[in-house]
Protein backbone atom coordinates (compact mmCIF):
# COMPACT_ATOMS: atom_id res chain seq x y z
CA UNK A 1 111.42 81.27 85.60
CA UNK A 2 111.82 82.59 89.14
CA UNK A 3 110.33 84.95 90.81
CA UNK A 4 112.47 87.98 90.41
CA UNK A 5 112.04 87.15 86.63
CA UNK A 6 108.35 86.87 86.95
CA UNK A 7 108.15 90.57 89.12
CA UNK A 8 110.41 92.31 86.56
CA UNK A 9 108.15 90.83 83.86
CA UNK A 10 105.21 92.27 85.84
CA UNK A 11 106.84 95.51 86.16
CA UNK A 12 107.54 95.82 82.83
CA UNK A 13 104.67 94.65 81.14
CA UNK A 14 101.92 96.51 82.97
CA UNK A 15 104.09 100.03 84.37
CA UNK A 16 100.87 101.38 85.79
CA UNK A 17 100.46 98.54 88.77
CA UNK A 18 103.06 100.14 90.50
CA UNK A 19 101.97 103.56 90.18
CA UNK A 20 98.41 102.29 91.12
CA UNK A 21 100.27 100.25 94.68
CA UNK A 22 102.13 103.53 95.43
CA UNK A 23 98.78 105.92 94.75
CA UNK A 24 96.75 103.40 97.03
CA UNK A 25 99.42 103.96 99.87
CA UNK A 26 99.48 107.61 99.86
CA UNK A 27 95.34 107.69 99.84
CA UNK A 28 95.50 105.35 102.43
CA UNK A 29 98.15 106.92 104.54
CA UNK A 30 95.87 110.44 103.99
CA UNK A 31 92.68 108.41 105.26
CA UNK A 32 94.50 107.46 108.17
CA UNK A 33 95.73 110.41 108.90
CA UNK A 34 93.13 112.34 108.60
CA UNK A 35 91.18 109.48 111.41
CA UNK A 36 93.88 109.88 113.94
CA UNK A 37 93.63 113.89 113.59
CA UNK A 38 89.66 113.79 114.54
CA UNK A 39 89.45 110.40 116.96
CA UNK A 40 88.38 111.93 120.29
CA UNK A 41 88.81 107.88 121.93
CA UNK A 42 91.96 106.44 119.66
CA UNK A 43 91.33 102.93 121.37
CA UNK A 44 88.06 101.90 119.84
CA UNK A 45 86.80 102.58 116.17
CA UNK A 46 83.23 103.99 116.87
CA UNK A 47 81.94 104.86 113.68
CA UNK A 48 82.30 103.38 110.06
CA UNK A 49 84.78 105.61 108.89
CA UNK A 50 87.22 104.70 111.73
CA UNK A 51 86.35 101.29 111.21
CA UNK A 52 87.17 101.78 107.14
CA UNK A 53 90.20 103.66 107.66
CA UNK A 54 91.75 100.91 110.53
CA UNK A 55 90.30 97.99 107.80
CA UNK A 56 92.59 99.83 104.67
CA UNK A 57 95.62 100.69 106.87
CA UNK A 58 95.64 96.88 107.97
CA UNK A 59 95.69 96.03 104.28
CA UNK A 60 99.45 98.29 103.62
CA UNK A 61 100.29 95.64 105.94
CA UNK A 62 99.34 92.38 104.27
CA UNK A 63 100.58 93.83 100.91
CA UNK A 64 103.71 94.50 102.39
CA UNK A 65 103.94 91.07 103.63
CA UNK A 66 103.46 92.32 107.44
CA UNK A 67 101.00 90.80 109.80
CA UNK A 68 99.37 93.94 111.74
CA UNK A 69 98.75 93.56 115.64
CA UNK A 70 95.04 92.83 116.25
């Protein structure tokens, strides 16, 4: 079994992890978004929701398979 197999398996068995991936993108996306609208200094995360929304939008990264810049 390769892994194409194995993902379509995934997919088709359990329909509701991709719903739940693309649900956790748009949230996180909003969080984001929603940080950059109200961050009066955009080059330092000074309180914890700043440091929680940079800390999830790294994460879209690593599920996508990206490395984000420090």
């Amino acid at each position: 079994m390769n892994i194409i197999d194995f993902i379509n398996t995934l997919a088709v068995k359990y329909p509701w992890l991709s719903l739940t991936i693309v649900i956790y993108l748009l949230v996180v996306k909003l969080i984001v978004g929603v940080r950059d609208a109200i961050d009066k200094t955009p080059a330092s995360d000074d309180n914890w929701f700043e440091k929680a929304s940079s800390i999830l939008g790294k994460t879209i990264g690593y599920l996508a398979g990206f490395r984000p810049k420090q």
